[in-house]
C-alpha atoms as a PDB file:
ATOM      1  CA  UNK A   1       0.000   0.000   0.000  1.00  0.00           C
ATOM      2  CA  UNK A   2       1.142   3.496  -1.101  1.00  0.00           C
ATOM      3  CA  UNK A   3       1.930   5.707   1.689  1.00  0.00           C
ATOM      4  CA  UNK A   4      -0.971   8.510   2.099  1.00  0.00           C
ATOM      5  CA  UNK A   5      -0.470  11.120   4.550  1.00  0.00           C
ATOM      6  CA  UNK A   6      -2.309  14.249   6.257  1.00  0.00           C
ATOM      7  CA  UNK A   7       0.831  16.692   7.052  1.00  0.00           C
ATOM      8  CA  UNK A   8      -1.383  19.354   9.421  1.00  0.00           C
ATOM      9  CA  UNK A   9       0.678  22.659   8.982  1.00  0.00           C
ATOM     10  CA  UNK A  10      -1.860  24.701  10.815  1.00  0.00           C
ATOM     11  CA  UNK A  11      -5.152  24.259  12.566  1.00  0.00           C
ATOM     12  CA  UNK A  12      -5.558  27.893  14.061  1.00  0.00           C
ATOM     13  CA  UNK A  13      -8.556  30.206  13.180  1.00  0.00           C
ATOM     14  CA  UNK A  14      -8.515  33.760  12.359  1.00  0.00           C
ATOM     15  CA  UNK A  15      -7.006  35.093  15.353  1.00  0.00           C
ATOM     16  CA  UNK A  16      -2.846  34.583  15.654  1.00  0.00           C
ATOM     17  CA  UNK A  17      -1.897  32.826  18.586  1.00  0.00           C
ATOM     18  CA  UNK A  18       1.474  31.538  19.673  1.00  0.00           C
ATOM     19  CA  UNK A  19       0.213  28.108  20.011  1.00  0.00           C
ATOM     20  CA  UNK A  20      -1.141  27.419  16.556  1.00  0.00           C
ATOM     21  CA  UNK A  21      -0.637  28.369  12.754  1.00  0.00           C
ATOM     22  CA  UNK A  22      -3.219  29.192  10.319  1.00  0.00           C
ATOM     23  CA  UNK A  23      -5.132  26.404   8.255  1.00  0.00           C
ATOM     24  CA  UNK A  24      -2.766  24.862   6.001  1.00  0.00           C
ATOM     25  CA  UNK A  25      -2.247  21.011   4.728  1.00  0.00           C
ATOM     26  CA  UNK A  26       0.078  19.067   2.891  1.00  0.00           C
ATOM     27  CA  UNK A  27      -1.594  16.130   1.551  1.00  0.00           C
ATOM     28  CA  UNK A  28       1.073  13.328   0.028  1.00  0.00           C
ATOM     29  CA  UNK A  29      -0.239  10.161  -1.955  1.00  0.00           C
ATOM     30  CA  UNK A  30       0.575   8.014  -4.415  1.00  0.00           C
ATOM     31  CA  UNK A  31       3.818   9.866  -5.031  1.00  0.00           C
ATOM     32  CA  UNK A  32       2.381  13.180  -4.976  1.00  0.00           C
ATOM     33  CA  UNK A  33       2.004  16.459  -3.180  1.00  0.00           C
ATOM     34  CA  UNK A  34      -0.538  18.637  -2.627  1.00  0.00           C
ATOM     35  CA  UNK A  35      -1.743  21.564  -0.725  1.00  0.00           C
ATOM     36  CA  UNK A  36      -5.003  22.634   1.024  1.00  0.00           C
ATOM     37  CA  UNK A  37      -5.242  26.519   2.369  1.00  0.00           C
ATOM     38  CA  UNK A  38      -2.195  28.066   2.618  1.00  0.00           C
ATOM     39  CA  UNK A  39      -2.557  30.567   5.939  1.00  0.00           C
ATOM     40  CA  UNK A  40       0.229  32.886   6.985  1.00  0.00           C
ATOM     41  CA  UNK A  41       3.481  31.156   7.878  1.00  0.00           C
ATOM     42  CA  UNK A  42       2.695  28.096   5.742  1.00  0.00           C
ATOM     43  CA  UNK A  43       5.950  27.749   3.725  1.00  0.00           C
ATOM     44  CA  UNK A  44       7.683  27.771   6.953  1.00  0.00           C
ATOM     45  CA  UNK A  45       5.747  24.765   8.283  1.00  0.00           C
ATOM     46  CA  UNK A  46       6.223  23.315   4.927  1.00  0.00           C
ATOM     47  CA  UNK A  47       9.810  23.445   5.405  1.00  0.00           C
ATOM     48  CA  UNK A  48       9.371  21.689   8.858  1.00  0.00           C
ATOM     49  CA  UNK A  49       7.511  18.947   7.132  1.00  0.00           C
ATOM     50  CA  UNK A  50      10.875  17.574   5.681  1.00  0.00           C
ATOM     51  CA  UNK A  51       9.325  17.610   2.348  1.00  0.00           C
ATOM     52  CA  UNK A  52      11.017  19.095  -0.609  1.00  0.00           C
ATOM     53  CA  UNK A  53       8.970  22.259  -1.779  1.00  0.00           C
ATOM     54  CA  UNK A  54       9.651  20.778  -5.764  1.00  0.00           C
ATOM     55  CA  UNK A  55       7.568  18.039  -4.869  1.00  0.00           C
ATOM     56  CA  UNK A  56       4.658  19.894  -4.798  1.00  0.00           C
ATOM     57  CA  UNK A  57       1.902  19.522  -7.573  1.00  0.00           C
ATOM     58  CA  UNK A  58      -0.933  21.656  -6.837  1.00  0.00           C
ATOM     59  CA  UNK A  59      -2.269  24.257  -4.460  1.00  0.00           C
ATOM     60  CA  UNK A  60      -5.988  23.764  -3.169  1.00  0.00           C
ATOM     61  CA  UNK A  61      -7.795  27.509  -1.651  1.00  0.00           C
ATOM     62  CA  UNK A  62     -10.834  27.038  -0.215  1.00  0.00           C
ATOM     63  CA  UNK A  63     -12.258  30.413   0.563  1.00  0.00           C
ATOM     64  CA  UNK A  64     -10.894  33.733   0.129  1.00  0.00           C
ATOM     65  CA  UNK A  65     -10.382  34.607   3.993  1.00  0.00           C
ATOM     66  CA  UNK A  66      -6.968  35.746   5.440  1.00  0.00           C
ATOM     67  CA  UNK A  67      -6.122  32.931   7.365  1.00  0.00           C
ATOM     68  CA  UNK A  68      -6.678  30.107   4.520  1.00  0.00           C
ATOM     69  CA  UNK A  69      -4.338  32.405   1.756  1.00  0.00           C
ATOM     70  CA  UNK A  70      -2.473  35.045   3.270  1.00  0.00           C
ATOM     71  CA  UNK A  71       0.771  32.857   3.060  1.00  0.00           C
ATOM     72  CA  UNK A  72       0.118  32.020  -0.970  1.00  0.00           C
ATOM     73  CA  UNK A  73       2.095  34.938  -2.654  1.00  0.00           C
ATOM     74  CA  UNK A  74       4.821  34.225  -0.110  1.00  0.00           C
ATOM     75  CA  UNK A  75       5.090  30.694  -1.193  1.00  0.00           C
ATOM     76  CA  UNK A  76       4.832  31.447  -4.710  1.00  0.00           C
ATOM     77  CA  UNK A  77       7.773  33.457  -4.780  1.00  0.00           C
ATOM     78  CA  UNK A  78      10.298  31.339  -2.631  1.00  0.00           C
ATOM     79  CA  UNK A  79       9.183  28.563  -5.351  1.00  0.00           C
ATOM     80  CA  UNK A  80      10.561  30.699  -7.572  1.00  0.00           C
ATOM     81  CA  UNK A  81      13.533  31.707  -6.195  1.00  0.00           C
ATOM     82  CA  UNK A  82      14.210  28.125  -5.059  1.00  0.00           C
ATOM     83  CA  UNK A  83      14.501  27.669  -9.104  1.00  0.00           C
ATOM     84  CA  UNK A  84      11.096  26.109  -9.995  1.00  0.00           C
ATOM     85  CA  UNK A  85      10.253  26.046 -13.808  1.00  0.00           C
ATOM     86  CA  UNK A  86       7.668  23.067 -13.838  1.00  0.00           C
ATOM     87  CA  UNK A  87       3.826  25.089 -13.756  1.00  0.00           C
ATOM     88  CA  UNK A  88       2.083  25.378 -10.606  1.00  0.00           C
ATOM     89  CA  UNK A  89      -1.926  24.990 -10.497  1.00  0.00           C
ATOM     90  CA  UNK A  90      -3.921  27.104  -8.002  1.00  0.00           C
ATOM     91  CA  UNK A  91      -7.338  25.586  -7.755  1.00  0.00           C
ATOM     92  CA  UNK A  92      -9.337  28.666  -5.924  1.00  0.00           C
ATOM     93  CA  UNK A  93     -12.961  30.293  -5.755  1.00  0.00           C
ATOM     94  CA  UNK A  94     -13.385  32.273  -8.677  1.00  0.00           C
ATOM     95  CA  UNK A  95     -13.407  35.622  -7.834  1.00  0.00           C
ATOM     96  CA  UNK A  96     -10.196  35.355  -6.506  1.00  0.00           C
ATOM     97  CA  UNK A  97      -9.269  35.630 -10.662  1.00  0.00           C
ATOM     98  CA  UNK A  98      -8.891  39.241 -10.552  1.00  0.00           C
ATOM     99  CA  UNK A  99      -6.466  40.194  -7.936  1.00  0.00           C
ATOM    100  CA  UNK A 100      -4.246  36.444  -8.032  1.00  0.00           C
ATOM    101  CA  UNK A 101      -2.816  38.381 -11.737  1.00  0.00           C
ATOM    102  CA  UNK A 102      -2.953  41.630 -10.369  1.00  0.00           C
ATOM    103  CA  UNK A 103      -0.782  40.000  -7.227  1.00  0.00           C
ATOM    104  CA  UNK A 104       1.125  37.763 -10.102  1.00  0.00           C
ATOM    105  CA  UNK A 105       1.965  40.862 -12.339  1.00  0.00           C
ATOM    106  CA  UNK A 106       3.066  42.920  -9.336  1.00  0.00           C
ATOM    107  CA  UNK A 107       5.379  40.563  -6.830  1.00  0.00           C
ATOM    108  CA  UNK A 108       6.075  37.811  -9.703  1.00  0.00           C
ATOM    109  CA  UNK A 109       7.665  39.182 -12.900  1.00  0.00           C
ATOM    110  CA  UNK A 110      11.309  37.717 -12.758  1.00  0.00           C
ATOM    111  CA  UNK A 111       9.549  34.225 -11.737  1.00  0.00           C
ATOM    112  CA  UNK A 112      10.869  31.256 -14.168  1.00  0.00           C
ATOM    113  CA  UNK A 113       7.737  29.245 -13.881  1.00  0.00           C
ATOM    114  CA  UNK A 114       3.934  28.982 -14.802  1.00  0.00           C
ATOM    115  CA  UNK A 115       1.217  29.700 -11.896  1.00  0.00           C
ATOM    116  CA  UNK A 116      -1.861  29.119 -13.708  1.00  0.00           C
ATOM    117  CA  UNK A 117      -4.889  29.781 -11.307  1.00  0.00           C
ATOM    118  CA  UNK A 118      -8.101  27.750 -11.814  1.00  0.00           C
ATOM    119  CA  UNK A 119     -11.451  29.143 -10.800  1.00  0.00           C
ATOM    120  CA  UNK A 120     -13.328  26.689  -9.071  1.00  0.00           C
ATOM    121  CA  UNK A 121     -17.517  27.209  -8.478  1.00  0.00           C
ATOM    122  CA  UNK A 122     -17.940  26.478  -4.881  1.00  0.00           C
ATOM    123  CA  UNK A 123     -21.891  26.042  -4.633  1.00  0.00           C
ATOM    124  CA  UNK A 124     -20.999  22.606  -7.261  1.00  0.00           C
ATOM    125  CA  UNK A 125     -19.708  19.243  -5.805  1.00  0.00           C
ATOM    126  CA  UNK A 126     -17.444  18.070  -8.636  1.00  0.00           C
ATOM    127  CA  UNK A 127     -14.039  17.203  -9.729  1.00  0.00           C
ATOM    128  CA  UNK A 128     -11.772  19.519 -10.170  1.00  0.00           C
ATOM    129  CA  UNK A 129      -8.504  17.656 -10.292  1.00  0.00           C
ATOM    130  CA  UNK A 130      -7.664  13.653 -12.288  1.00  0.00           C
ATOM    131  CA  UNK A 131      -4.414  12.013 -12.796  1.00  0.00           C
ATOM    132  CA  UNK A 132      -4.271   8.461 -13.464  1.00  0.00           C
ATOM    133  CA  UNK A 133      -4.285   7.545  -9.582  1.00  0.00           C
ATOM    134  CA  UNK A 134      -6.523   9.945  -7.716  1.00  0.00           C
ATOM    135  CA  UNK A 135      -9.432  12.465  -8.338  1.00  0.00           C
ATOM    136  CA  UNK A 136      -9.913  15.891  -6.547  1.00  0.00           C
ATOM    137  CA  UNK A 137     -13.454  16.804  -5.541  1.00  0.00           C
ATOM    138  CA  UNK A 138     -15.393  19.922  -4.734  1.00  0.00           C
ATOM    139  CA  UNK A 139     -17.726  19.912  -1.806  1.00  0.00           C
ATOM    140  CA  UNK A 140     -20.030  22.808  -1.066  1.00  0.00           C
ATOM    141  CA  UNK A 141     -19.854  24.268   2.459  1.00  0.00           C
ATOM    142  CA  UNK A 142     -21.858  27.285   3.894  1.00  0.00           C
ATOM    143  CA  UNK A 143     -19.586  30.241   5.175  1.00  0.00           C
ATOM    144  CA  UNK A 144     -19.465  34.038   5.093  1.00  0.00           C
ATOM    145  CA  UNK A 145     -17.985  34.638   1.787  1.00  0.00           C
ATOM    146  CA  UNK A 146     -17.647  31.138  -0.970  1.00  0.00           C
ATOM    147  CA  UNK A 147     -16.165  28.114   0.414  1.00  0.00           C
ATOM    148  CA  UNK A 148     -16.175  24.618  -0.240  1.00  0.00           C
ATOM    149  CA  UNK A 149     -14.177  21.859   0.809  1.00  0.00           C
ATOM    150  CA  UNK A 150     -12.634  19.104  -0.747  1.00  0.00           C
ATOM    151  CA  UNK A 151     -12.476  15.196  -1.607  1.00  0.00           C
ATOM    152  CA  UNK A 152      -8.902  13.549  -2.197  1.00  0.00           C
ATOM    153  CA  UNK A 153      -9.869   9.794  -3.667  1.00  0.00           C
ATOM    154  CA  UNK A 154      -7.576   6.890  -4.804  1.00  0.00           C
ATOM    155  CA  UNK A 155      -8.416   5.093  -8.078  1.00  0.00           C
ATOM    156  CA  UNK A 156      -9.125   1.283  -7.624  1.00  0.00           C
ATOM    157  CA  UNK A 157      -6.213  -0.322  -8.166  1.00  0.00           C
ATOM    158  CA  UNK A 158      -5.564  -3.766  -9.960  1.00  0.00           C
ATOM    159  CA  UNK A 159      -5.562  -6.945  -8.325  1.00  0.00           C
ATOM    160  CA  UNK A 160      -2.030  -8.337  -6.648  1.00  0.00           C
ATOM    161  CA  UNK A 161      -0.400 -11.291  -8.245  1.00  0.00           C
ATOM    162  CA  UNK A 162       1.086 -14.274  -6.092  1.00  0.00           C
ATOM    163  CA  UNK A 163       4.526 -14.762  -5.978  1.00  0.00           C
ATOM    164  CA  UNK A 164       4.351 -17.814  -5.155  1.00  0.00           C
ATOM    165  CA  UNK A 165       1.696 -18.481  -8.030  1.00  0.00           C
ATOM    166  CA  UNK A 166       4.311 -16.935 -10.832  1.00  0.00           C
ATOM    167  CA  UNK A 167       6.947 -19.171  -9.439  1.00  0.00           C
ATOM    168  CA  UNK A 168       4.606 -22.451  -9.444  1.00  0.00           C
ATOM    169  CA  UNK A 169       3.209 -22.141 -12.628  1.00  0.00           C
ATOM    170  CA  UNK A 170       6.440 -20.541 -14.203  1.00  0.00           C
ATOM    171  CA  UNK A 171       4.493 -17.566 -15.475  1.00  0.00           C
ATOM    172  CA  UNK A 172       6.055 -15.296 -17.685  1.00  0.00           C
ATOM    173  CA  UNK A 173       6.757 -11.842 -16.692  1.00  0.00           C
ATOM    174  CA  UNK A 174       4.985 -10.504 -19.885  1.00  0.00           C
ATOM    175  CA  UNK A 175       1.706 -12.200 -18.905  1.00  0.00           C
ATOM    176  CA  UNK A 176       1.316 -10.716 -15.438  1.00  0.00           C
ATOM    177  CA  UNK A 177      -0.669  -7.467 -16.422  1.00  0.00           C
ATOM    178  CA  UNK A 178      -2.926  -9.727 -18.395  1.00  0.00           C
ATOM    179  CA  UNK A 179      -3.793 -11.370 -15.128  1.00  0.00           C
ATOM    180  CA  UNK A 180      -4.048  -8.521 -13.185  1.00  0.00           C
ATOM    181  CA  UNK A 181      -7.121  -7.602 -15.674  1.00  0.00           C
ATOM    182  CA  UNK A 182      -8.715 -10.772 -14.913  1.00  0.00           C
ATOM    183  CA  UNK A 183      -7.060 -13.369 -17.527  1.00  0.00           C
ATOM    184  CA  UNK A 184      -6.792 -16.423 -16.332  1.00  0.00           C
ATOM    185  CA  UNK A 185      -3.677 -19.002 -17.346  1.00  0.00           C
ATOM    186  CA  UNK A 186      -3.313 -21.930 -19.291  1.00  0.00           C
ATOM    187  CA  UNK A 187      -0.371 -24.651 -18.373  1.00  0.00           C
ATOM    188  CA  UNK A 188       1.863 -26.266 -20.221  1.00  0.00           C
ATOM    189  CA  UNK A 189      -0.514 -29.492 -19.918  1.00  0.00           C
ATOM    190  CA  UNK A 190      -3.714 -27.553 -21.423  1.00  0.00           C
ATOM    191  CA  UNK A 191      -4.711 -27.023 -17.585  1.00  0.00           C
ATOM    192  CA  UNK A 192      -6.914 -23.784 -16.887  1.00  0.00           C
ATOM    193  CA  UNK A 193      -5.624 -21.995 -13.689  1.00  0.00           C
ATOM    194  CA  UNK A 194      -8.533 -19.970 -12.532  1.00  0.00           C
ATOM    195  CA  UNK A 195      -7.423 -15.990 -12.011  1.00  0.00           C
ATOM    196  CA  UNK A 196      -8.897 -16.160  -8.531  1.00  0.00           C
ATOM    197  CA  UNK A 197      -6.175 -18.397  -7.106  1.00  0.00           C
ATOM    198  CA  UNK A 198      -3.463 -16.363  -9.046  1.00  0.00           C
ATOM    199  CA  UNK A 199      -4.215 -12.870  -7.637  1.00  0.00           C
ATOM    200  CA  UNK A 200      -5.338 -11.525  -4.364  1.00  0.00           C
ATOM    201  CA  UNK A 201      -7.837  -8.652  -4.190  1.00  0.00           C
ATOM    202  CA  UNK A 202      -6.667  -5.203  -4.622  1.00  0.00           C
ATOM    203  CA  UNK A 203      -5.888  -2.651  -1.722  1.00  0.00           C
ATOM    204  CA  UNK A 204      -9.418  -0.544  -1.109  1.00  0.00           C
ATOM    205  CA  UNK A 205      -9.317   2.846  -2.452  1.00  0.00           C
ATOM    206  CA  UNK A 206      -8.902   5.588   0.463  1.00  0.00           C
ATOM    207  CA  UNK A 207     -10.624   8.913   0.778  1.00  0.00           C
ATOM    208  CA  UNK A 208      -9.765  12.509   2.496  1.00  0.00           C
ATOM    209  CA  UNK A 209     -12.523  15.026   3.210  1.00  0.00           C
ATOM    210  CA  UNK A 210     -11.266  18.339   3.851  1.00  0.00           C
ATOM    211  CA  UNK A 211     -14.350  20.611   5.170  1.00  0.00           C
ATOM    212  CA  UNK A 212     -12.409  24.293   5.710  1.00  0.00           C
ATOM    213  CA  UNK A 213     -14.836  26.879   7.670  1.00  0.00           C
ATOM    214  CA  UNK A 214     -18.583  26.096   7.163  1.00  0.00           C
ATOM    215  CA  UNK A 215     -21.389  26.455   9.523  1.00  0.00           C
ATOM    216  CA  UNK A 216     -23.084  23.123  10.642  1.00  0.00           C
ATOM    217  CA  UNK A 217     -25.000  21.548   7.587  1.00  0.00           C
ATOM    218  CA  UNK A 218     -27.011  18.351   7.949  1.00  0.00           C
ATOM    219  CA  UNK A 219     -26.946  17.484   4.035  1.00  0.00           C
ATOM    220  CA  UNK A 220     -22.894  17.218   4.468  1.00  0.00           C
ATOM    221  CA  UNK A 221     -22.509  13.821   5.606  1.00  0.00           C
ATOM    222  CA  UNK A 222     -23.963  12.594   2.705  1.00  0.00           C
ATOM    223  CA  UNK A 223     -21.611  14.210   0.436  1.00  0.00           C
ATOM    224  CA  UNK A 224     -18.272  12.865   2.486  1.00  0.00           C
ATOM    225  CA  UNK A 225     -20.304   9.623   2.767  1.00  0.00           C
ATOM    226  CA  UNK A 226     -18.056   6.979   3.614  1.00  0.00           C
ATOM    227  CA  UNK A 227     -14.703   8.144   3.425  1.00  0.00           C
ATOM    228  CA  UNK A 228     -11.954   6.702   5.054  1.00  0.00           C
ATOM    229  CA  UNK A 229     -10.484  10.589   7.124  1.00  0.00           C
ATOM    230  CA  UNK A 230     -12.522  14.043   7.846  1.00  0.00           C
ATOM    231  CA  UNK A 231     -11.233  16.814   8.808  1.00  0.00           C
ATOM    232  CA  UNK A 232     -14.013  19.005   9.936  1.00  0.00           C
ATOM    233  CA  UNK A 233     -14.001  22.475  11.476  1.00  0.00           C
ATOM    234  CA  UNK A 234     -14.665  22.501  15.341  1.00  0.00           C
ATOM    235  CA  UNK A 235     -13.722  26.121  16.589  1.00  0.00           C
ATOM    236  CA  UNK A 236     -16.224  25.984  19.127  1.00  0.00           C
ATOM    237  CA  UNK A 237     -17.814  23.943  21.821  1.00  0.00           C
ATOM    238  CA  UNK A 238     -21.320  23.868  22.421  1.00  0.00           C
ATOM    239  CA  UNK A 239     -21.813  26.506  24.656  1.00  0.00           C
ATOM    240  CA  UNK A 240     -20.595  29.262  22.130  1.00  0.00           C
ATOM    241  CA  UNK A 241     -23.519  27.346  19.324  1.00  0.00           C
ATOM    242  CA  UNK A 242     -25.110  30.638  18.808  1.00  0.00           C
ATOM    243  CA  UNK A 243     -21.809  32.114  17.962  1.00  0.00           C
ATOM    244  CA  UNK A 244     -20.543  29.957  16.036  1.00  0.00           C
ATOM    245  CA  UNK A 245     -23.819  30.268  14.092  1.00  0.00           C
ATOM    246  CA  UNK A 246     -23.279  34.133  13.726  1.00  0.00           C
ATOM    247  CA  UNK A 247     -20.251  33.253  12.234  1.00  0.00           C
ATOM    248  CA  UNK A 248     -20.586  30.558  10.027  1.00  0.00           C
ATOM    249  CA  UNK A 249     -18.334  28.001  11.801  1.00  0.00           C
ATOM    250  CA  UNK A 250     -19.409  24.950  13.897  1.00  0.00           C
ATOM    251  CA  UNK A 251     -18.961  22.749  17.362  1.00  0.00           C
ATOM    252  CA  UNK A 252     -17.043  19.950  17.981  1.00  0.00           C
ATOM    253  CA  UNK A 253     -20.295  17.961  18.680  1.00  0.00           C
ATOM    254  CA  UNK A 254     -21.935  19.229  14.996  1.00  0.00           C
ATOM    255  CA  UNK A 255     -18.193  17.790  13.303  1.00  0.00           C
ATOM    256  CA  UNK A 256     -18.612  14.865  15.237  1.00  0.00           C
ATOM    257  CA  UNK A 257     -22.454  14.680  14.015  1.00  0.00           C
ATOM    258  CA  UNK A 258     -21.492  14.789  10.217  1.00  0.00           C
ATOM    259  CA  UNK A 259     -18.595  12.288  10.945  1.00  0.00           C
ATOM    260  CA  UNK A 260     -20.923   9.905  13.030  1.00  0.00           C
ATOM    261  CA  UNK A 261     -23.601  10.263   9.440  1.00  0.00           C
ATOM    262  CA  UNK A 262     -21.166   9.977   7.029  1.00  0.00           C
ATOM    263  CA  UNK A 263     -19.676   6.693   8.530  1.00  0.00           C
ATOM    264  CA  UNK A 264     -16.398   7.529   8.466  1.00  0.00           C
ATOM    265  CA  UNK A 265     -13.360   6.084   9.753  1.00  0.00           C
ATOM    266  CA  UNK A 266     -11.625   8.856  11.390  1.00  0.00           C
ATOM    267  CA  UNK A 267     -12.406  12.264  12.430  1.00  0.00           C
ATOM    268  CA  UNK A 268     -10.144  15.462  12.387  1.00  0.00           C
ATOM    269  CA  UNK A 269     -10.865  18.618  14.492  1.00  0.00           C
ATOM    270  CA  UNK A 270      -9.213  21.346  13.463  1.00  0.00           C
ATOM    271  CA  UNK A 271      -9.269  25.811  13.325  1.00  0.00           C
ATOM    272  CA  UNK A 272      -9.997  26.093  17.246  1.00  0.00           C
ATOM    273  CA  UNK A 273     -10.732  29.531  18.275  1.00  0.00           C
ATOM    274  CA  UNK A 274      -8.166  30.845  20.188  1.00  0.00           C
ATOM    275  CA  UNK A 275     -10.351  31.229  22.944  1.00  0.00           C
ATOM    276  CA  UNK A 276      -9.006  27.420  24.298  1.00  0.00           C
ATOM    277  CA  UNK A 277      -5.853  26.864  25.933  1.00  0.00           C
ATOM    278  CA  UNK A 278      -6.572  23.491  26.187  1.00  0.00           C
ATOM    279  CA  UNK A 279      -8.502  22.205  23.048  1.00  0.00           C
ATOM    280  CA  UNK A 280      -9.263  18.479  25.110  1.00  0.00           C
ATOM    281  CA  UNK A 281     -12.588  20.085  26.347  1.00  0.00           C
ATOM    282  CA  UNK A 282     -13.209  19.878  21.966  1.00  0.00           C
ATOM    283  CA  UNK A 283     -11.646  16.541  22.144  1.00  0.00           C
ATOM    284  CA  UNK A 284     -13.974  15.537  24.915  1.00  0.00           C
ATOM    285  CA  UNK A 285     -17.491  17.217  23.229  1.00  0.00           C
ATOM    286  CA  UNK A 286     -16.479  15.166  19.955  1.00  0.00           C
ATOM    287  CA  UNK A 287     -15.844  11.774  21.483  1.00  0.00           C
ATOM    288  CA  UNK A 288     -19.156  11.646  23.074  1.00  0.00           C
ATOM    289  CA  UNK A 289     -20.863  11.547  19.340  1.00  0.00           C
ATOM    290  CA  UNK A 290     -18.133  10.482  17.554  1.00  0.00           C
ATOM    291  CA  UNK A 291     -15.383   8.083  19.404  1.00  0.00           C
ATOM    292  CA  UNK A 292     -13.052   8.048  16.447  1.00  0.00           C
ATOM    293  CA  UNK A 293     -11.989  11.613  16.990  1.00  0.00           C
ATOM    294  CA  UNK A 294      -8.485  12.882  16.718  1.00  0.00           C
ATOM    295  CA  UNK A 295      -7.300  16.663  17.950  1.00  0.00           C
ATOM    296  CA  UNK A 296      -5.379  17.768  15.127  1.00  0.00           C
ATOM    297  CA  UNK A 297      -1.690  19.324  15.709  1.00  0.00           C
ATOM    298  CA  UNK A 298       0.809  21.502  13.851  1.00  0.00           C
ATOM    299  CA  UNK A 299       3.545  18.605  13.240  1.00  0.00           C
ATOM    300  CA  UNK A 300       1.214  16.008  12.992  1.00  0.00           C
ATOM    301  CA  UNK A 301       1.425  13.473  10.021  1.00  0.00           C
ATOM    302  CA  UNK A 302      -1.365  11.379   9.649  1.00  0.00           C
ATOM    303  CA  UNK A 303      -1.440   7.831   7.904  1.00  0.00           C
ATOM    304  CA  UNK A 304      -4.791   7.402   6.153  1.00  0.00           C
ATOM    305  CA  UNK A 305      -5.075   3.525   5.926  1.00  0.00           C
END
């Protein structure tokens, strides 16, 4: 199995505190990197994350507020110094269109590499993103200005072959992607070896839900139906519901509810207010919906299995 990881840059909200960064994300699977928000500070977490900046193949905004894309221009032009001339994708709300060239013209003329920005419709759930391993997503949220999250998915993968089958049967290398797409094999006696005994089922494909800032909608958990890690919002606990409804963002317990509808396997809480000194009491309001809840950290690197 391909490694696929959650590197949490930053899981602050708005306000700067000294304990956390603004919402950022590196997500790394099969071979690839990509980003999610891109808050102030987030190409020096990045270069915590021990991951080479080249490596990374796409840049995911998911609504135009300070603390998701303050740190983008900043990034974008240490990418360039740092010598990058492959093109960069910027998948963003649309009317961020305008001022990402007017901020491209201004700070970026001696850059030696393509930033191509891609306006992205965030009232449609729909992909955005295909390579020949994974799929990118759109998924609608409700928050003061456009937002939406999104959906990192696998492709199903072909069957594995025995080893022990090849070396029985003395099959030839040149036959074994035939038998990964279902052929089965003849002997040298005439004999027909079924393909179930020669392969073993492929890995299941595995699924990330980033929801950024949204207010508590029912209707999400069938949209992140089923996949294997959310990371939901929880800036506030209970007791602050109203407020958190003023402002578009929701409770631990209403993450934990979507997570706890959607069937998921694991839950992330993330962009605390900085109200909490000790985000456990989150932990703690989660849990009792939702036991498959994780606090998420700056540092943290998360296996999705």
């Amino acid at each position: 199995m391909e490694p696929f990881k959650i590197h949490i840059l930053g899981c602050g909200s708005a306000l700067p505190t000294l304990k956390h960064n603004a919402s950022s994300q590196l997500i790394e699977m099969r071979g690839k990197c990509f980003m999610v928000d891109c808050g102030e500070g987030a190409q020096m977490q990045f270069r915590r994350s021990h991951i080479h900046f080249s490596k990374l193949n796409a840049i995911f905004i998911s609504h135009m507020h300070g603390d998701h894309c303050f740190g983008l221009m900043g990034l974008l032009s240490t990418l360039g110094m740092l010598g990058r001339t492959s093109k960069l994708r910027i998948y963003a709300p649309k009317d961020y269109e305008p001022l990402f060239r007017q901020q491209v013209e201004f700070f970026m003329q001696t850059m030696e590499y393509e930033m191509e920005m891609i306006p992205v419709d965030t009232e449609k759930q729909q992909v955005i993103y295909e390579d020949h391993s994974l799929t990118v997503e759109t998924v609608p949220l409700q928050h003061r200005v456009p937002c939406c999250g999104f959906i990192f998915r696998e492709k199903p993968t072909l069957p594995h072959i025995r080893r022990d089958m090849i070396d029985y049967y003395g099959i030839p290398v040149s036959q074994i992607n035939n038998i990964k797409n279902g052929a089965d094999w003849t002997n040298e006696d005439g004999d027909i070896i079924p393909n179930a005994r020669l392969v073993q089922p492929a890995d299941s494909p595995r699924s990330y839900a980033y929801c950024s800032d949204t207010r508590f909608v029912p209707g999400l958990k069938e949209k992140v139906k089923g996949v294997t890690v959310l990371y939901h919002e929880s800036t506030y606990t209970s007791d602050q519901e109203d407020r958190a409804k003023i402002y578009y963002h929701s409770t631990a317990r209403q993450a934990a509810t979507i997570a706890a509808g959607a069937g998921v396997g694991t839950l992330l809480l993330g962009h605390y207010s900085a109200r909490y000194n000790d985000e456990q009491v989150l932990l703690e309001e989660a849990k009792a919906v939702f036991d498959h809840s994780i606090l998420s950290q700056e540092g943290m690197v998360f296996d999705v299995v």
